[in-house]
Protein backbone atom coordinates (compact mmCIF):
# COMPACT_ATOMS: atom_id res chain seq x y z
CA UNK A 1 0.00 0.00 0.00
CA UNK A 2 2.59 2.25 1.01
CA UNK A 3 4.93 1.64 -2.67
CA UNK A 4 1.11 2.21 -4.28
CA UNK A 5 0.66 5.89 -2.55
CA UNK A 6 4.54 6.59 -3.23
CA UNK A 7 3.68 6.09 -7.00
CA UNK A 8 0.53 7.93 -7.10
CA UNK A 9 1.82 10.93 -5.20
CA UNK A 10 5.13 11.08 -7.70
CA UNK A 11 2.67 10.92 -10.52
CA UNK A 12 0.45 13.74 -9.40
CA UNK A 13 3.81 15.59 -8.88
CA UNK A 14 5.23 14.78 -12.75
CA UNK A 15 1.63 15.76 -14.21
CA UNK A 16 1.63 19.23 -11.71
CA UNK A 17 5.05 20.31 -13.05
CA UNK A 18 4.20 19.35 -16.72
CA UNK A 19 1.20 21.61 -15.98
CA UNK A 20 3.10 24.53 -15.06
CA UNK A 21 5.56 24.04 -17.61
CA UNK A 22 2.89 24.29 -19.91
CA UNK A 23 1.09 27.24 -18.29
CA UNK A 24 4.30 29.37 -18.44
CA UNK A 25 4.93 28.77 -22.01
CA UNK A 26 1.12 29.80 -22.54
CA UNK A 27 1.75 32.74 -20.46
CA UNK A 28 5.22 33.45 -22.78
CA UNK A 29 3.39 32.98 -26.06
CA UNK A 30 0.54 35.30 -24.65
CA UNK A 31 3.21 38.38 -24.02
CA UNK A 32 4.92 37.63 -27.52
CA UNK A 33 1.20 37.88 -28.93
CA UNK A 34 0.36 41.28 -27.24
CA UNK A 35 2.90 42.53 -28.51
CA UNK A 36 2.40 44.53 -32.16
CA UNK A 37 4.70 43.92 -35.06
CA UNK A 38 5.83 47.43 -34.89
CA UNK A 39 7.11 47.17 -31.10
CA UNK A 40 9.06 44.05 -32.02
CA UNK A 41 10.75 45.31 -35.02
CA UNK A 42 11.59 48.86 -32.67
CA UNK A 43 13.20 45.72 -29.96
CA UNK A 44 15.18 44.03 -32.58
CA UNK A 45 16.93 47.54 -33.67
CA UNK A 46 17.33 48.80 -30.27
CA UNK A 47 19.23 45.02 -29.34
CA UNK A 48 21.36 45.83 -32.59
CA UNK A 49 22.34 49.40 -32.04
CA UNK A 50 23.22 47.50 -28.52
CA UNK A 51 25.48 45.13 -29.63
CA UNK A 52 26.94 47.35 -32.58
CA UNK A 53 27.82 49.56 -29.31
CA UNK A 54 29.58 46.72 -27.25
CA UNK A 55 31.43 45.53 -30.30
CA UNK A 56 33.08 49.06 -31.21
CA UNK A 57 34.38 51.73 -28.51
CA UNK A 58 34.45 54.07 -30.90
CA UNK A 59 31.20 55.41 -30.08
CA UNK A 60 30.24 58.68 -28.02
CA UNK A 61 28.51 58.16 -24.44
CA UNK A 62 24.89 59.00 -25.84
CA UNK A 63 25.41 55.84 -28.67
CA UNK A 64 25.94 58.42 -31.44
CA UNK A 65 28.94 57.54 -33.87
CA UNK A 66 31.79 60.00 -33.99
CA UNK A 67 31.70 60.34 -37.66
CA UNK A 68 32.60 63.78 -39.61
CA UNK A 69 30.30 65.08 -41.81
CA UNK A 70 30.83 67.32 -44.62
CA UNK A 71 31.19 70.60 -42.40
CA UNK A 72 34.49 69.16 -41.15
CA UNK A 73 35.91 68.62 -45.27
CA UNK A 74 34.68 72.25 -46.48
CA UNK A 75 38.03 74.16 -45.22
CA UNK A 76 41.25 75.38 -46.62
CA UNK A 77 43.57 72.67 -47.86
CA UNK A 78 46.52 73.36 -45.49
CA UNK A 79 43.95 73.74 -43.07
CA UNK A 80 42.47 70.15 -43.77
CA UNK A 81 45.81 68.42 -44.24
CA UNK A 82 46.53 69.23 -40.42
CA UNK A 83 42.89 68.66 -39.19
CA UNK A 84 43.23 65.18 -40.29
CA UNK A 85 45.76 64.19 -38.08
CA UNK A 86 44.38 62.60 -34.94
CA UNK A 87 41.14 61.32 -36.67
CA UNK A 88 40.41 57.54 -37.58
CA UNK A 89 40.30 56.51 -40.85
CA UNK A 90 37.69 53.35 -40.86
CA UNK A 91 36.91 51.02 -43.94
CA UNK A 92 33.70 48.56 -43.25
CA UNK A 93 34.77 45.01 -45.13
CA UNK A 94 32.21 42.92 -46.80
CA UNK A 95 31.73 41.22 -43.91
CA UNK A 96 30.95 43.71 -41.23
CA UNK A 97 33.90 43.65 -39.77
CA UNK A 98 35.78 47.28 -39.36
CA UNK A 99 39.51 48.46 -39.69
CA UNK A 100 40.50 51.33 -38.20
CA UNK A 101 43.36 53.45 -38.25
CA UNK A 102 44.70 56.87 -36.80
CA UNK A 103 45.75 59.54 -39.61
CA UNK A 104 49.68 60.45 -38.24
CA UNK A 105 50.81 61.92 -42.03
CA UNK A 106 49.10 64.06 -44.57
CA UNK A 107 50.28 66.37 -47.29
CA UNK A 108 48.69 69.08 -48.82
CA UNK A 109 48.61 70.04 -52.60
CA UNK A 110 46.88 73.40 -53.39
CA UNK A 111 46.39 72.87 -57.13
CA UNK A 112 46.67 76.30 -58.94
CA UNK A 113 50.10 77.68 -59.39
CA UNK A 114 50.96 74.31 -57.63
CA UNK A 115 53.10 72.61 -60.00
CA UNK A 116 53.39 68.85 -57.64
CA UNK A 117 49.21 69.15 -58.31
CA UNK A 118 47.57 67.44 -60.57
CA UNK A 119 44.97 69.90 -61.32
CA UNK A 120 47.84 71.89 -61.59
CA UNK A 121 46.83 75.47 -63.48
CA UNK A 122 43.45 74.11 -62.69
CA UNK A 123 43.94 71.20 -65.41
CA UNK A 124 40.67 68.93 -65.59
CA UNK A 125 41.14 65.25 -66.23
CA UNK A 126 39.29 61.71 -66.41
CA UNK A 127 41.87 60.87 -63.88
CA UNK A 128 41.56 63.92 -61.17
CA UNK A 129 37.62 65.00 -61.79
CA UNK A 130 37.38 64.13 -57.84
CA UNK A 131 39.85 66.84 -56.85
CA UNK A 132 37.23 69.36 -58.01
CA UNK A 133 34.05 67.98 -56.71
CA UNK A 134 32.73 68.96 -53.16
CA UNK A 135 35.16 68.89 -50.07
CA UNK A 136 35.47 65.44 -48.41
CA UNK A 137 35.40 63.89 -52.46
CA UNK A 138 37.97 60.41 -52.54
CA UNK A 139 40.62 60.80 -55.12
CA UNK A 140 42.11 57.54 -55.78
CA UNK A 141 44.84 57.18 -58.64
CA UNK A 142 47.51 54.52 -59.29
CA UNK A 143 50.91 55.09 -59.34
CA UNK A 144 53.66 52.96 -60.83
CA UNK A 145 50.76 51.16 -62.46
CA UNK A 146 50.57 48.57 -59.50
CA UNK A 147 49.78 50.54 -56.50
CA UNK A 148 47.13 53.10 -55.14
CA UNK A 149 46.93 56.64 -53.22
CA UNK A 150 44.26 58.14 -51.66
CA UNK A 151 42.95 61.55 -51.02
CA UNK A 152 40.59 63.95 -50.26
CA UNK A 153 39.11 67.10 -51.90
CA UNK A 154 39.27 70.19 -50.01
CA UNK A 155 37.38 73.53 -50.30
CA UNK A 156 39.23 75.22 -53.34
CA UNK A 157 39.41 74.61 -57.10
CA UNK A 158 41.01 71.33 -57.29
CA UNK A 159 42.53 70.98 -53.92
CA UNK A 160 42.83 68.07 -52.46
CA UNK A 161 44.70 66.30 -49.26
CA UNK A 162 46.98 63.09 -49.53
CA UNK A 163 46.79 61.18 -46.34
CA UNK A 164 50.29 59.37 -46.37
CA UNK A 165 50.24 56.97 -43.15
CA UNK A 166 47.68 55.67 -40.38
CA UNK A 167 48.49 54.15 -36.56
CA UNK A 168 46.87 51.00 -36.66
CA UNK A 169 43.56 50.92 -33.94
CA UNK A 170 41.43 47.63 -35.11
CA UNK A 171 41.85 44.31 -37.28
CA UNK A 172 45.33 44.50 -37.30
CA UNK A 173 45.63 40.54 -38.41
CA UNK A 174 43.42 41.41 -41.52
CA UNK A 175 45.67 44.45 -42.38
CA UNK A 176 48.54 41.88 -41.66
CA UNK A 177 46.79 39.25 -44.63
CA UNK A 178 46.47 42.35 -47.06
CA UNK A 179 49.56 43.36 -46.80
CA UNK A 180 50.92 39.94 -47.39
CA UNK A 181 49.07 39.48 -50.54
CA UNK A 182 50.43 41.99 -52.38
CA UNK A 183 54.36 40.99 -50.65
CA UNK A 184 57.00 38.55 -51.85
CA UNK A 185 56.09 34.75 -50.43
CA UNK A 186 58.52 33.87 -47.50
CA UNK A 187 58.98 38.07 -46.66
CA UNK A 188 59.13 38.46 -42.83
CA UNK A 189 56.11 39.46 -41.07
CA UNK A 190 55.49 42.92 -40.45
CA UNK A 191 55.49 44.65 -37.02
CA UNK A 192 52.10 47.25 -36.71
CA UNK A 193 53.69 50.58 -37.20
CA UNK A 194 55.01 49.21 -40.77
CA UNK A 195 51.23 48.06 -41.67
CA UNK A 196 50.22 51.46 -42.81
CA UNK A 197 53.37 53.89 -42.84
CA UNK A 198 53.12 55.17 -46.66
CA UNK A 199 50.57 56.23 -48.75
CA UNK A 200 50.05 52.82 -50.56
CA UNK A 201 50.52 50.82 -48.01
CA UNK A 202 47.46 52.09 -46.12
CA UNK A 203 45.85 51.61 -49.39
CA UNK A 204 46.40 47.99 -49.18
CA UNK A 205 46.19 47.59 -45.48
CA UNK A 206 42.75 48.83 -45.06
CA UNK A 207 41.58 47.56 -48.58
CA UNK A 208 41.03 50.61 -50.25
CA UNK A 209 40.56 50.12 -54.27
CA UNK A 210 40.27 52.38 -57.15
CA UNK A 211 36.23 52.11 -57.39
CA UNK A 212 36.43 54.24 -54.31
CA UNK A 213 37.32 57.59 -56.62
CA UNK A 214 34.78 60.24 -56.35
CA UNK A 215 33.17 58.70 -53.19
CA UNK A 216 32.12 61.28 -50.79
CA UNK A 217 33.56 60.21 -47.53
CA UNK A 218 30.72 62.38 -45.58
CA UNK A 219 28.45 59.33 -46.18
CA UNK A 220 29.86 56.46 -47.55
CA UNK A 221 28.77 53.41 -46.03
CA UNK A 222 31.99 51.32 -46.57
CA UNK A 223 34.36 54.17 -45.42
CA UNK A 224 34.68 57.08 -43.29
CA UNK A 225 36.28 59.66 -40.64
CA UNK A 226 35.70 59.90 -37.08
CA UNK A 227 36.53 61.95 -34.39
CA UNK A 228 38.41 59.66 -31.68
CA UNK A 229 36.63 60.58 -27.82
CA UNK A 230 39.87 59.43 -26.26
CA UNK A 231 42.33 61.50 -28.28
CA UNK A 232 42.24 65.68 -28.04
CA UNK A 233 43.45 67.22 -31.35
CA UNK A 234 46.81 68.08 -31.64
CA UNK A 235 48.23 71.47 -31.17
CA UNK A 236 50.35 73.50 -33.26
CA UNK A 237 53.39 72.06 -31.52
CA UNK A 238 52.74 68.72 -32.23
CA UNK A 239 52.28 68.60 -35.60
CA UNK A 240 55.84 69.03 -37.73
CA UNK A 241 55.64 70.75 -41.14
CA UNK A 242 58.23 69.31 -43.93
CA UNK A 243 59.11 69.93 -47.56
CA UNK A 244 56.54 66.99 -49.46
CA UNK A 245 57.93 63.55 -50.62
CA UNK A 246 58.68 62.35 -54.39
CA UNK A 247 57.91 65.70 -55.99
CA UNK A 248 61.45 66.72 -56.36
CA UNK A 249 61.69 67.56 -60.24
CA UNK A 250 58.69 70.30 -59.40
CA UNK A 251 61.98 73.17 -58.32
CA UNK A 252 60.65 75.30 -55.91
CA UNK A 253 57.75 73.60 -54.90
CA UNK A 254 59.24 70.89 -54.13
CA UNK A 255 60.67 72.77 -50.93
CA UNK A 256 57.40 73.79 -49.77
CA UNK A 257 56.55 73.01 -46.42
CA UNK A 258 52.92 71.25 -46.80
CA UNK A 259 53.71 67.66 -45.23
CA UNK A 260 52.47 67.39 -42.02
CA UNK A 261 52.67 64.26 -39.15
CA UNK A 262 52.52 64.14 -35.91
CA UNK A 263 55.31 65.01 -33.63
CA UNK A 264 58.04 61.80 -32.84
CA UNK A 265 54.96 59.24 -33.84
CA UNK A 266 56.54 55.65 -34.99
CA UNK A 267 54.06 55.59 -37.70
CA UNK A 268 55.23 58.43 -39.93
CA UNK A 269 56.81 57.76 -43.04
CA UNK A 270 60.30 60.00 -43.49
CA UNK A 271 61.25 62.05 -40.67
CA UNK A 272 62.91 65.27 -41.20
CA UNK A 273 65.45 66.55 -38.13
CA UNK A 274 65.82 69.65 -39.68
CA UNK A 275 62.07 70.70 -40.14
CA UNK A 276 61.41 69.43 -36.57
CA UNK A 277 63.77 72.00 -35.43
CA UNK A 278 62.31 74.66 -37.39
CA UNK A 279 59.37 76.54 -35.18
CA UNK A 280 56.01 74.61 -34.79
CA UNK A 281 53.61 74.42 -37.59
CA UNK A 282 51.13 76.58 -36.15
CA UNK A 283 53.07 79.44 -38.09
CA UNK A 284 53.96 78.06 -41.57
CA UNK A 285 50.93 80.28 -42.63
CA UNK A 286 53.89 83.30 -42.65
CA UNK A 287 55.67 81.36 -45.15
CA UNK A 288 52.76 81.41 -47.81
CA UNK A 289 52.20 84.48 -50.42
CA UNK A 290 49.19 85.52 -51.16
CA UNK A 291 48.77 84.08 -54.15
CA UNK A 292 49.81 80.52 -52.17
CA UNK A 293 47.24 80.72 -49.54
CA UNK A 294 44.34 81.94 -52.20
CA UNK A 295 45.15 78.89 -54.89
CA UNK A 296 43.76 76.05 -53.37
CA UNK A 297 43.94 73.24 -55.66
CA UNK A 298 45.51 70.09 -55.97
CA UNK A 299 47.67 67.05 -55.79
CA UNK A 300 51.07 65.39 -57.09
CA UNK A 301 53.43 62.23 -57.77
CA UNK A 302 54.32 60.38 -54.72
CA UNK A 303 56.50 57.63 -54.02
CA UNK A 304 55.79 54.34 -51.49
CA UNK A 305 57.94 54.90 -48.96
């Protein structure tokens, strides 16, 4: 009798849990179900923009993305080329994932009486159309036939900015396998500060290909600038002003001071001693004519360094 009750007692137990098993999936289905379409779809987005956060830092405290609109490309070249330094550089790959990296290098090319331009004497192309569309335009042209530079229009006829080399921030390892591809089999690995120290070499490090000419960077989906919330922008004294690179048969212009990178940063391309002894940046404005500081077009022949 008592093994009977036992096994009536643990079945009326079983059936009483099955019971409210049941009841609380009811009661589950019922909140799903009074819930409109609407509401659910509003959920989903708000659990993306959630995770979207989480997965990137590179976000401001109210969620909003630090990206710079076309406000920040409508200024003076010389003005642009040392406004870039400090902000991140980010390419979205086909597969979501993001590579970022932190513009230390720029050089400016005013177009005009510019001779290193190419919109030089405000020359039109098929090749350098971008340089005179709106400010914050991508310019991307091939040099040597085998590798890309990229750039960005400016407010001016023609002017345009050539960012030369990036600190890598995020997906180092993918930079690493884009580099490689385009590198002799067996050639050592390279360290992070070589990923992306040259104008074509960020090219390939952060994928950036030649169907990308005449983007507008302002709203581009695939690639953009932000602001960086952890980084202040540098001041006058940071930022060293030097003659431009692989422009040396343009004489005089040549000498002009119009490269700009930030102060002892391992990423830069070519250091020059002798400009960094030369007075902070903040003044090479006194070393511009008039007619220098009006003409603002253009861009030039550079070598991978």
């Amino acid at each position: 009798m008592m093994a009977g009750r036992k096994r009536k007692m643990l079945a009326v137990t079983v059936v009483t849990a099955a019971e409210q098993t049941l009841n609380k999936r009811k009661n589950q289905t019922n909140v799903t179900l009074n819930v409109s379409p609407i509401e659910l779809k509003k959920k989903k987005c708000e659990n993306a923009q959630s995770a979207e956060t989480e997965r990137s830092h590179y976000f401001s405290k109210n969620g909003l993305q630090q990206r710079l609109g076309e406000e920040f490309f409508n200024q003076p070249c010389i003005g642009l080329a040392k406004a870039f330094l400090g902000k991140v550089l980010v390419r979205r790959c086909a597969d979501g994932a993001e590579l970022r990296g932190r513009i230390v290098e720029t050089e400016a090319y005013l177009g005009g009486e510019d001779k290193a331009s190419h919109s030089a004497g405000g020359k039109r192309t098929e090749r350098n159309t971008a340089m005179f569309m709106k400010p914050g335009t991508i310019y991307v042209y091939p040099i040597y036939g085998i590798y890309l530079c990229m750039n960005v229009s400016s407010e001016g006829e023609g002017a345009a900015v050539l960012l030369r080399s990036l600190e890598p921030l995020q997906g180092q390892p993918v930079m690493r396998q884009l580099r490689a591809a385009r590198r002799k089999e067996g050639a050592r690995q390279l360290k992070d500060k070589e990923l992306c120290n040259g104008p074509s070499k960020l090219c390939q490090a952060l994928n950036i290909p030649r169907c990308f000419d005449r983007r507008d960077l302002a709203s581009d989906p695939e690639v953009w600038l932000e602001r960086d919330p952890d980084t202040n922008p540098a001041e006058p004294q940071d930022i060293v002003s030097a003659p431009r690179i692989g422009i040396e048969s343009h004489g005089e212009w040549a000498k002009k001071p119009w490269r700009f990178y930030l102060r002892g940063h391992p990423c830069v391309s070519v250091v020059n001693k002798e400009a960094e002894r030369q007075s902070p940046s903040g003044n090479v404005m006194n070393n511009l004519g008039p007619s220098d500081v009006q003409s603002d077009t253009g861009q030039h022949n550079v070598k991978m360094t």
